[in-house]
PDB file of N, CA and C in Angstrom:
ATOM      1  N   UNK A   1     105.158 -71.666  -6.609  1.00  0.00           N
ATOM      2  CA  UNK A   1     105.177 -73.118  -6.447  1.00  0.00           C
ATOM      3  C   UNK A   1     104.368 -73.735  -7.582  1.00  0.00           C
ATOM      4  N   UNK A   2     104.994 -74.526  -8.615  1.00  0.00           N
ATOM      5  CA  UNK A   2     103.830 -75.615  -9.489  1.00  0.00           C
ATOM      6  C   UNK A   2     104.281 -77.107  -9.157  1.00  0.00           C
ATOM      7  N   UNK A   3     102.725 -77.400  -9.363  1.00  0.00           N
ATOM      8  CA  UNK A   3     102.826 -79.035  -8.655  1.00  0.00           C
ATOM      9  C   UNK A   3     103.812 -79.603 -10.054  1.00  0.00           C
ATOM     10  N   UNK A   4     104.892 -80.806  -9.198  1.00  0.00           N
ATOM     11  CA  UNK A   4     105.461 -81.780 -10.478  1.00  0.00           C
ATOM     12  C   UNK A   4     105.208 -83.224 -10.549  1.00  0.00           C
ATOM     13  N   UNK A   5     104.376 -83.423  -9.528  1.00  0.00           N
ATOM     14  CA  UNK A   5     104.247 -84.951  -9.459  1.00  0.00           C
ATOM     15  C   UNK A   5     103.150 -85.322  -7.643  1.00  0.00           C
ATOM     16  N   UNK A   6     102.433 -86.622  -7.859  1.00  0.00           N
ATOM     17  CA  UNK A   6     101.797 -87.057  -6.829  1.00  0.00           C
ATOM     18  C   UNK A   6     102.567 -88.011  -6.222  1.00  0.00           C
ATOM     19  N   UNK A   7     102.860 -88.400  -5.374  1.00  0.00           N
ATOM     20  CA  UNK A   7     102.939 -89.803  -4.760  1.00  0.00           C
ATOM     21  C   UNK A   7     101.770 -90.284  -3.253  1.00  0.00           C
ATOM     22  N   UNK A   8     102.110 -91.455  -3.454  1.00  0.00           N
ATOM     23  CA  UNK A   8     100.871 -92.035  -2.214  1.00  0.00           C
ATOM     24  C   UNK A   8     101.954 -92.573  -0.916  1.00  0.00           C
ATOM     25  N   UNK A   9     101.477 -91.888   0.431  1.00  0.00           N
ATOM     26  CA  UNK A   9     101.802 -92.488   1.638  1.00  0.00           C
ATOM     27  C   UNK A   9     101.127 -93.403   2.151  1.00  0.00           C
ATOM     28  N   UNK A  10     100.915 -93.553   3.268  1.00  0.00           N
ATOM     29  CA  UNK A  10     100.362 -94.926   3.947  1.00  0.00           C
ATOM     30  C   UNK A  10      99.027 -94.515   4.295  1.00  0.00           C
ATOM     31  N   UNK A  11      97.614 -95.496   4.302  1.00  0.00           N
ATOM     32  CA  UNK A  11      96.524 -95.604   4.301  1.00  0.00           C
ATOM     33  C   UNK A  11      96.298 -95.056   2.527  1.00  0.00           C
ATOM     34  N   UNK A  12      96.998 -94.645   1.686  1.00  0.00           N
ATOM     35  CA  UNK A  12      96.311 -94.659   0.126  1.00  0.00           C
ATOM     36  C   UNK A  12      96.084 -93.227   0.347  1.00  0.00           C
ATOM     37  N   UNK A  13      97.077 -92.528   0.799  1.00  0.00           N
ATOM     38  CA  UNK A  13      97.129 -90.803   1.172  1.00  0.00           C
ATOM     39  C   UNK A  13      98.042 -90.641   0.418  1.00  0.00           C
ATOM     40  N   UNK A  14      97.075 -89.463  -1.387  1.00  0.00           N
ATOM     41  CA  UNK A  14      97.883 -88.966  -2.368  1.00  0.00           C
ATOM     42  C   UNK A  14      98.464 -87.782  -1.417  1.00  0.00           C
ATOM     43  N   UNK A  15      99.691 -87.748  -1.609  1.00  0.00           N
ATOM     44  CA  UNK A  15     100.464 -86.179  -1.753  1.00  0.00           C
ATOM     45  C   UNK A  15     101.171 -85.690  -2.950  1.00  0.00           C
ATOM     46  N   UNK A  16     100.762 -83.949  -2.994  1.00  0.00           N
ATOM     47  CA  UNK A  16     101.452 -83.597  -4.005  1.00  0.00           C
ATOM     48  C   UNK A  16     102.490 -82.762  -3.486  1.00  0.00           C
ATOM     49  N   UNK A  17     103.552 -82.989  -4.565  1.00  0.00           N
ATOM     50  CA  UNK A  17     105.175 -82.429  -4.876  1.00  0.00           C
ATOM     51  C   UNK A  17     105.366 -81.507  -5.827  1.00  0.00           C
ATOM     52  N   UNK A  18     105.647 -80.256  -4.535  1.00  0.00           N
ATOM     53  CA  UNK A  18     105.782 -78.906  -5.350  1.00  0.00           C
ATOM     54  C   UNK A  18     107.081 -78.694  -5.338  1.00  0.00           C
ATOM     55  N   UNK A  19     107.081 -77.505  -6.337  1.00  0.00           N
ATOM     56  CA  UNK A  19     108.757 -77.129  -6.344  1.00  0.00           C
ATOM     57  C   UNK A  19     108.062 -75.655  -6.477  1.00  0.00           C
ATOM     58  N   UNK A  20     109.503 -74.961  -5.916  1.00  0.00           N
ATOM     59  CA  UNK A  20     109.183 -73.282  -5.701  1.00  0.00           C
ATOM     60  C   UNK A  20     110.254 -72.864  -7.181  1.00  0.00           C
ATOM     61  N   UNK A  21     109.412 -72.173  -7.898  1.00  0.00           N
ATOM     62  CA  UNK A  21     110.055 -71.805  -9.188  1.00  0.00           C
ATOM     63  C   UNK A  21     111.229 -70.810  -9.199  1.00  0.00           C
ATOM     64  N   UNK A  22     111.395 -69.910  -7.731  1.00  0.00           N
ATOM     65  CA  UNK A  22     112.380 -68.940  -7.788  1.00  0.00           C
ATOM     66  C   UNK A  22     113.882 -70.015  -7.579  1.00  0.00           C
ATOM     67  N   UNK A  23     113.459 -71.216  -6.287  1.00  0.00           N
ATOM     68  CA  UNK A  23     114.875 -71.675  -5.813  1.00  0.00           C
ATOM     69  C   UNK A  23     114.762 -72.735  -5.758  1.00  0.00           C
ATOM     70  N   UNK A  24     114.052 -73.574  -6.480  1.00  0.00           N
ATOM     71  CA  UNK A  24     113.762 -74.824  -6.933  1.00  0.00           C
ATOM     72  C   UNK A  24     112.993 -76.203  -5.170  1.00  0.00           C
ATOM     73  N   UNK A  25     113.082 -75.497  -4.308  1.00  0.00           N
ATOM     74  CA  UNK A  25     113.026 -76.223  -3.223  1.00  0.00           C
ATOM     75  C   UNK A  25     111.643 -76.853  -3.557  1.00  0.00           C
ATOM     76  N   UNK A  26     111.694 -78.226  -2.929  1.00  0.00           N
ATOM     77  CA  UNK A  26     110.582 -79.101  -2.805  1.00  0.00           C
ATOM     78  C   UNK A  26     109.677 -79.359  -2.073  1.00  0.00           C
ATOM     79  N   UNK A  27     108.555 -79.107  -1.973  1.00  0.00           N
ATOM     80  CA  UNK A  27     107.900 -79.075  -0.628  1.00  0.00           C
ATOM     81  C   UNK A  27     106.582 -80.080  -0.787  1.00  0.00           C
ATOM     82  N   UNK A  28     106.172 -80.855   0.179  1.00  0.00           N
ATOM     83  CA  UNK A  28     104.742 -81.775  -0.061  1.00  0.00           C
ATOM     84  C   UNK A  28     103.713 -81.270   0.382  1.00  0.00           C
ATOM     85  N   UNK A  29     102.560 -81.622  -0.034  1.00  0.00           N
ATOM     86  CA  UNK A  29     101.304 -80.813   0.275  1.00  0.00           C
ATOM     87  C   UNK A  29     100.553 -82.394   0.183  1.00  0.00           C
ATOM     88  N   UNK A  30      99.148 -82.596   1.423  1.00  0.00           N
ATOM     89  CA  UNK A  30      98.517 -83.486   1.088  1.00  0.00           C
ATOM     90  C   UNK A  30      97.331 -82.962   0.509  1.00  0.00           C
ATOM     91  N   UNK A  31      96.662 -84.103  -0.552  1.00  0.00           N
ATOM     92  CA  UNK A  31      95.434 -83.776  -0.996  1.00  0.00           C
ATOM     93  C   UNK A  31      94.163 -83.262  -0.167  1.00  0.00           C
ATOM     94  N   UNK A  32      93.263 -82.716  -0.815  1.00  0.00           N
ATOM     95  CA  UNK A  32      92.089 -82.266  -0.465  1.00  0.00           C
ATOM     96  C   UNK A  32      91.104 -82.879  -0.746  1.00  0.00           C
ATOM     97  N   UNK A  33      89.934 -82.804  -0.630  1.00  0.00           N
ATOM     98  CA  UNK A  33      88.538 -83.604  -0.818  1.00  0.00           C
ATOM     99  C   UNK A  33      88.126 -83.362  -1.863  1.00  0.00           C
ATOM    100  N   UNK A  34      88.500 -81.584  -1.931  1.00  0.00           N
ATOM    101  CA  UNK A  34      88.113 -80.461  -3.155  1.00  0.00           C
ATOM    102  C   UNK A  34      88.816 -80.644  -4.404  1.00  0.00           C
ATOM    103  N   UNK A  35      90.293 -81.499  -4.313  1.00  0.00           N
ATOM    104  CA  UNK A  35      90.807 -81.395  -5.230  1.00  0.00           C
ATOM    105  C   UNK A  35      90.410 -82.157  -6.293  1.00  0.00           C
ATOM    106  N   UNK A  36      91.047 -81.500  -7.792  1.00  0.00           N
ATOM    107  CA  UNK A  36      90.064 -81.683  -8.977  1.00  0.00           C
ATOM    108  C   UNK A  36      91.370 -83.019  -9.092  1.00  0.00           C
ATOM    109  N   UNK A  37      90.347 -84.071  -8.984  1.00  0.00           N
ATOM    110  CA  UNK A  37      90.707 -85.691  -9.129  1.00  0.00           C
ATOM    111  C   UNK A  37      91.680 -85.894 -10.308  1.00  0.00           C
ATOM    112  N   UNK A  38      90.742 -85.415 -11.741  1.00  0.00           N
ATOM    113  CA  UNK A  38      91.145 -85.650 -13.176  1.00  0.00           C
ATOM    114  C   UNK A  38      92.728 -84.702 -13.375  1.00  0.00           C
ATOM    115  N   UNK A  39      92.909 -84.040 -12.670  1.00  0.00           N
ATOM    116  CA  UNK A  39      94.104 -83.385 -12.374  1.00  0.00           C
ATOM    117  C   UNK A  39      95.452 -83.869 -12.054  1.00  0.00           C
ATOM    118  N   UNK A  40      94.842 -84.552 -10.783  1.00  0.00           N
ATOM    119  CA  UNK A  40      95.762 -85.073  -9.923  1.00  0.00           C
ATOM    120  C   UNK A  40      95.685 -86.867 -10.630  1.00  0.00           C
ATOM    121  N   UNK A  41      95.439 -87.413 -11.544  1.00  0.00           N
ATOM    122  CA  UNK A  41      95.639 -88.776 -12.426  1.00  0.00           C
ATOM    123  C   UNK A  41      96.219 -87.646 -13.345  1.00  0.00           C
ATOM    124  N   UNK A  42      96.123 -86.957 -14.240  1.00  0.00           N
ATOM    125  CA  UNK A  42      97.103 -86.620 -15.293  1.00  0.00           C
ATOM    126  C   UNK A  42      98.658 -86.381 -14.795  1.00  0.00           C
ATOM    127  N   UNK A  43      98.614 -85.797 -13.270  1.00  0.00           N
ATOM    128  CA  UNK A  43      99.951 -85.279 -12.740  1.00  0.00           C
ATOM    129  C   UNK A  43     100.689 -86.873 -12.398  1.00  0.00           C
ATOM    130  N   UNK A  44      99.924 -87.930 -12.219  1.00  0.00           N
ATOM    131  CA  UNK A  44     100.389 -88.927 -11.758  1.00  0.00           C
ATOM    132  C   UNK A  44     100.919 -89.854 -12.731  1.00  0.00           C
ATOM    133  N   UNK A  45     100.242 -89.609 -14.255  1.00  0.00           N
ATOM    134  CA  UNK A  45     100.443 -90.265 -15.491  1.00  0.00           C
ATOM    135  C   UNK A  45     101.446 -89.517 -15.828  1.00  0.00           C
ATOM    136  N   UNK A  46     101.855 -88.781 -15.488  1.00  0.00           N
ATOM    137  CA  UNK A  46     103.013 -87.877 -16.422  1.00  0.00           C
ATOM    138  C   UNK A  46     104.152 -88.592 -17.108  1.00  0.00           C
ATOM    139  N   UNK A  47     104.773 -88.956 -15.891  1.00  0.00           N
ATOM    140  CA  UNK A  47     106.210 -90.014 -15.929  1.00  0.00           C
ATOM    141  C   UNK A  47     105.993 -90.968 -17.109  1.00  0.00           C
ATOM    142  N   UNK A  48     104.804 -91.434 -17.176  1.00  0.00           N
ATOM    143  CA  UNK A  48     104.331 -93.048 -17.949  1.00  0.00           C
ATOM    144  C   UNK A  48     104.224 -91.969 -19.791  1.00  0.00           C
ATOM    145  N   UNK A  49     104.308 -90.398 -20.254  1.00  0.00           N
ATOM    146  CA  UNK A  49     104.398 -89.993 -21.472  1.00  0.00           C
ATOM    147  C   UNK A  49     105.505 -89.844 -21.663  1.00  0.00           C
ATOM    148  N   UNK A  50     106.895 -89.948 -20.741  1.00  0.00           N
ATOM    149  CA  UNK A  50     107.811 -89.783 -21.224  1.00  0.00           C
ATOM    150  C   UNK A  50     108.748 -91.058 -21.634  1.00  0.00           C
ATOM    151  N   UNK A  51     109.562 -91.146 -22.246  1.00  0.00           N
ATOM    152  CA  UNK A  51     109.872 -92.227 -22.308  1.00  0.00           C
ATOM    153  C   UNK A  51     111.792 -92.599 -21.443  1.00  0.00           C
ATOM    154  N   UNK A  52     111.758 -93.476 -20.540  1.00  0.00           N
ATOM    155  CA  UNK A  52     112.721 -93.059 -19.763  1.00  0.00           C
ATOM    156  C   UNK A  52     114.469 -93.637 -21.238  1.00  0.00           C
ATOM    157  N   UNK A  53     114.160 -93.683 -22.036  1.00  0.00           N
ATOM    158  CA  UNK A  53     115.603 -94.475 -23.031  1.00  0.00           C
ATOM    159  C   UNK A  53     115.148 -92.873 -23.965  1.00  0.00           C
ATOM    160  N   UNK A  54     116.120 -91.819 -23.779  1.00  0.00           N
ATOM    161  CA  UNK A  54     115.737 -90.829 -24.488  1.00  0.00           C
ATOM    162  C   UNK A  54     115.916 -91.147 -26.196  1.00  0.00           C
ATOM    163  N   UNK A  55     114.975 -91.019 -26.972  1.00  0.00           N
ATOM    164  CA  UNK A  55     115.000 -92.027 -28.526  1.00  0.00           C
ATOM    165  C   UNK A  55     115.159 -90.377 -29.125  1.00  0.00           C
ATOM    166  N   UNK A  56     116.262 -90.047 -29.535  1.00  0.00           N
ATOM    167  CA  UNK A  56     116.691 -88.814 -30.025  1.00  0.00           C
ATOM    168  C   UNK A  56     117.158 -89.373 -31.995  1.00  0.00           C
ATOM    169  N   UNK A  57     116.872 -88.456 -32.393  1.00  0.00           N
ATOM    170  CA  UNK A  57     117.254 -88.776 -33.665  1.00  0.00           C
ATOM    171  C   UNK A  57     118.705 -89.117 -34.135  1.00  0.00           C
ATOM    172  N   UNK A  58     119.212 -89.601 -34.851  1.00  0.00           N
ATOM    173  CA  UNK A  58     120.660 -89.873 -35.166  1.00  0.00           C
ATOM    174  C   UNK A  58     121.239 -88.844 -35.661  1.00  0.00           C
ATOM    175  N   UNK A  59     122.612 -88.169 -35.288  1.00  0.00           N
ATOM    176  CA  UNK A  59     123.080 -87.039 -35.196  1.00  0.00           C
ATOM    177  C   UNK A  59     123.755 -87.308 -36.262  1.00  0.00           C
ATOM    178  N   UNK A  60     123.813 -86.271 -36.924  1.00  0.00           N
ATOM    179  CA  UNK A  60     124.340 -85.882 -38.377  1.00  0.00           C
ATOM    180  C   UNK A  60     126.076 -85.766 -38.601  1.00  0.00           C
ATOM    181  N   UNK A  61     126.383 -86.509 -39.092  1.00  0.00           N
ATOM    182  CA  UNK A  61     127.618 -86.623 -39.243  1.00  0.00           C
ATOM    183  C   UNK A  61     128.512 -85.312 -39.397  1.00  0.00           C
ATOM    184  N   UNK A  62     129.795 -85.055 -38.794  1.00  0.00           N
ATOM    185  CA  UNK A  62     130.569 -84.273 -39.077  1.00  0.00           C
ATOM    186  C   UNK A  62     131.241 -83.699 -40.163  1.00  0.00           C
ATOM    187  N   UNK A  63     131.365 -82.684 -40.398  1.00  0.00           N
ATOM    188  CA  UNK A  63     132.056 -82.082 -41.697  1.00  0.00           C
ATOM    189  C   UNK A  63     133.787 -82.652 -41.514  1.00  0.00           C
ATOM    190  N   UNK A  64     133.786 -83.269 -42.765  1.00  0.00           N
ATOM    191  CA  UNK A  64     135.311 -83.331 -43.187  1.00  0.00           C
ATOM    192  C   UNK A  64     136.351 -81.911 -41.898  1.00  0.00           C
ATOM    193  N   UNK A  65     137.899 -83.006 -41.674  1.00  0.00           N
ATOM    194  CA  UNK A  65     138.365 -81.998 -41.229  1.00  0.00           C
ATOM    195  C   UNK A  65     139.747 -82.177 -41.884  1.00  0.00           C
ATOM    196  N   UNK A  66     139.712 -83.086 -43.020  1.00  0.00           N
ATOM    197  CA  UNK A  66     141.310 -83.373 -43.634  1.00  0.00           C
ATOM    198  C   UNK A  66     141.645 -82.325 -44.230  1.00  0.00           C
ATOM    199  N   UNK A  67     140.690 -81.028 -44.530  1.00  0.00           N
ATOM    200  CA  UNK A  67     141.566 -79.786 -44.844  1.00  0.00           C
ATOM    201  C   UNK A  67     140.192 -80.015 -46.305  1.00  0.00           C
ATOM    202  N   UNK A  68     139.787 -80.914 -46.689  1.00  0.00           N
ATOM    203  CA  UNK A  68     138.775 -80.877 -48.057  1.00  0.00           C
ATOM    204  C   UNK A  68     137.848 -79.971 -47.348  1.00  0.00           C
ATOM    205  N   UNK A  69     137.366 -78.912 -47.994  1.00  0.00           N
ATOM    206  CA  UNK A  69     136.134 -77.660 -47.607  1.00  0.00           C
ATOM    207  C   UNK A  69     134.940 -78.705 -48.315  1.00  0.00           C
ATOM    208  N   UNK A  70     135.389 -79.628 -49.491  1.00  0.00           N
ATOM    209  CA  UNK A  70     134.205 -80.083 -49.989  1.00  0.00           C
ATOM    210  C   UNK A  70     133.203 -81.295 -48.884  1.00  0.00           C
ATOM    211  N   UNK A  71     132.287 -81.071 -49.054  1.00  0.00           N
ATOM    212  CA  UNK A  71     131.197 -82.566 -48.515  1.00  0.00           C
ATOM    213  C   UNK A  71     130.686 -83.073 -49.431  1.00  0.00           C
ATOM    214  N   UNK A  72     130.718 -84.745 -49.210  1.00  0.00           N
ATOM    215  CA  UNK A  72     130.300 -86.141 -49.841  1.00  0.00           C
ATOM    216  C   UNK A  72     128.881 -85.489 -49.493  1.00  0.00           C
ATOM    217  N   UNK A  73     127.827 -85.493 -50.706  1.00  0.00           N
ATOM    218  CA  UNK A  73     126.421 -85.974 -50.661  1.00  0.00           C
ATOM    219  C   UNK A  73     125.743 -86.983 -49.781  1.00  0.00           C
ATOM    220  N   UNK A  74     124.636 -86.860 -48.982  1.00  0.00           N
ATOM    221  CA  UNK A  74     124.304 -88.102 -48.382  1.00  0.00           C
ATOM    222  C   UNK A  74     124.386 -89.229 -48.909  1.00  0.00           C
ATOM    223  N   UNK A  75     124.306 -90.465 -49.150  1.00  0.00           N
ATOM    224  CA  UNK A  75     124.052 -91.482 -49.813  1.00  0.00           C
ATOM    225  C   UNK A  75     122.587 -91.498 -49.916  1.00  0.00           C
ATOM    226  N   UNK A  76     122.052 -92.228 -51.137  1.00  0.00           N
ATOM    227  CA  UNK A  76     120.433 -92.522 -51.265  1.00  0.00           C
ATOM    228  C   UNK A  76     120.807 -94.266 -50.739  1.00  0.00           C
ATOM    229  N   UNK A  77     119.474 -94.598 -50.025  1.00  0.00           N
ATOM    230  CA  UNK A  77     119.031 -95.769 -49.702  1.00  0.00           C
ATOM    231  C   UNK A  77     119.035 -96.815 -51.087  1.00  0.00           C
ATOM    232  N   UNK A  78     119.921 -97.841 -50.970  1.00  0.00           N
ATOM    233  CA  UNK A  78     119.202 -98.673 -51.662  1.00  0.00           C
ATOM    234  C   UNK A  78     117.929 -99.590 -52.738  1.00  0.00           C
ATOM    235  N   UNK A  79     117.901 -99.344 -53.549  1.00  0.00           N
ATOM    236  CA  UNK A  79     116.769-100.190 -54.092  1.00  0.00           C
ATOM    237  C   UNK A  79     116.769-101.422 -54.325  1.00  0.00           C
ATOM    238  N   UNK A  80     115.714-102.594 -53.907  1.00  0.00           N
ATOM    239  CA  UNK A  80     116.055-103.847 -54.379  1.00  0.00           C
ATOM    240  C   UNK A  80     115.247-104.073 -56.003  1.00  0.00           C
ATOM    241  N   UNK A  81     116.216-104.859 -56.679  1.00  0.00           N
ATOM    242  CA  UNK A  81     115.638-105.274 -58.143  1.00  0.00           C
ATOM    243  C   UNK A  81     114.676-106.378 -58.151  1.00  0.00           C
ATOM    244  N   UNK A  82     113.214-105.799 -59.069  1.00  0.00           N
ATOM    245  CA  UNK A  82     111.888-106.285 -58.837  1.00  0.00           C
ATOM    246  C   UNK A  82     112.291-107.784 -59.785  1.00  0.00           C
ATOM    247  N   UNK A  83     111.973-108.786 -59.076  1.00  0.00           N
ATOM    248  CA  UNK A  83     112.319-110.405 -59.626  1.00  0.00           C
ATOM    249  C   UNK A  83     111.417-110.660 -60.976  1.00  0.00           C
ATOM    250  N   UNK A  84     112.193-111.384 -62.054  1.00  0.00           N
ATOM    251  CA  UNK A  84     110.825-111.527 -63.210  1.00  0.00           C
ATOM    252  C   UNK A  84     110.682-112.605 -63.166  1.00  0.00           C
TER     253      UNK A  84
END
């Protein structure tokens, strides 16, 4: 079982949300007195490092399929001409 996340029930009662790593099942556990606090705020911040609009890099264009084996060079960016 590793913890994946906290949530809070009623009276401000954290529980944590395990999953069993062999068969994925979910199971809740409530907090302890003992439990290490700074733990259980990182498990709760988790969600807030990811970013939910996945920002993936722009996928690289496809190779020619008109039968040309050759590929066009990337293009270079633009330069603007310095004003005199």
């Amino acid at each position: 079982m590793e913890p994946i996340a906290v949530t809070v029930r009623g009276e401000g009662r954290w529980v944590l949300i395990h999953r069993c790593t062999n068969c994925g099942r979910l199971r809740l556990n409530k907090t302890a007195g003992d439990d290490n606090v700074l733990l259980l705020m990182r498990l709760a911040a988790l969600p807030l490092t990811m970013p939910f609009i996945p920002f993936a890099a722009e996928p690289e264009p496809e190779p020619a399929t008109n039968g040309n084996s050759s590929q066009t060079p990337p293009r270079k960016p633009r330069t603007r001409k310095a004003k005199a």
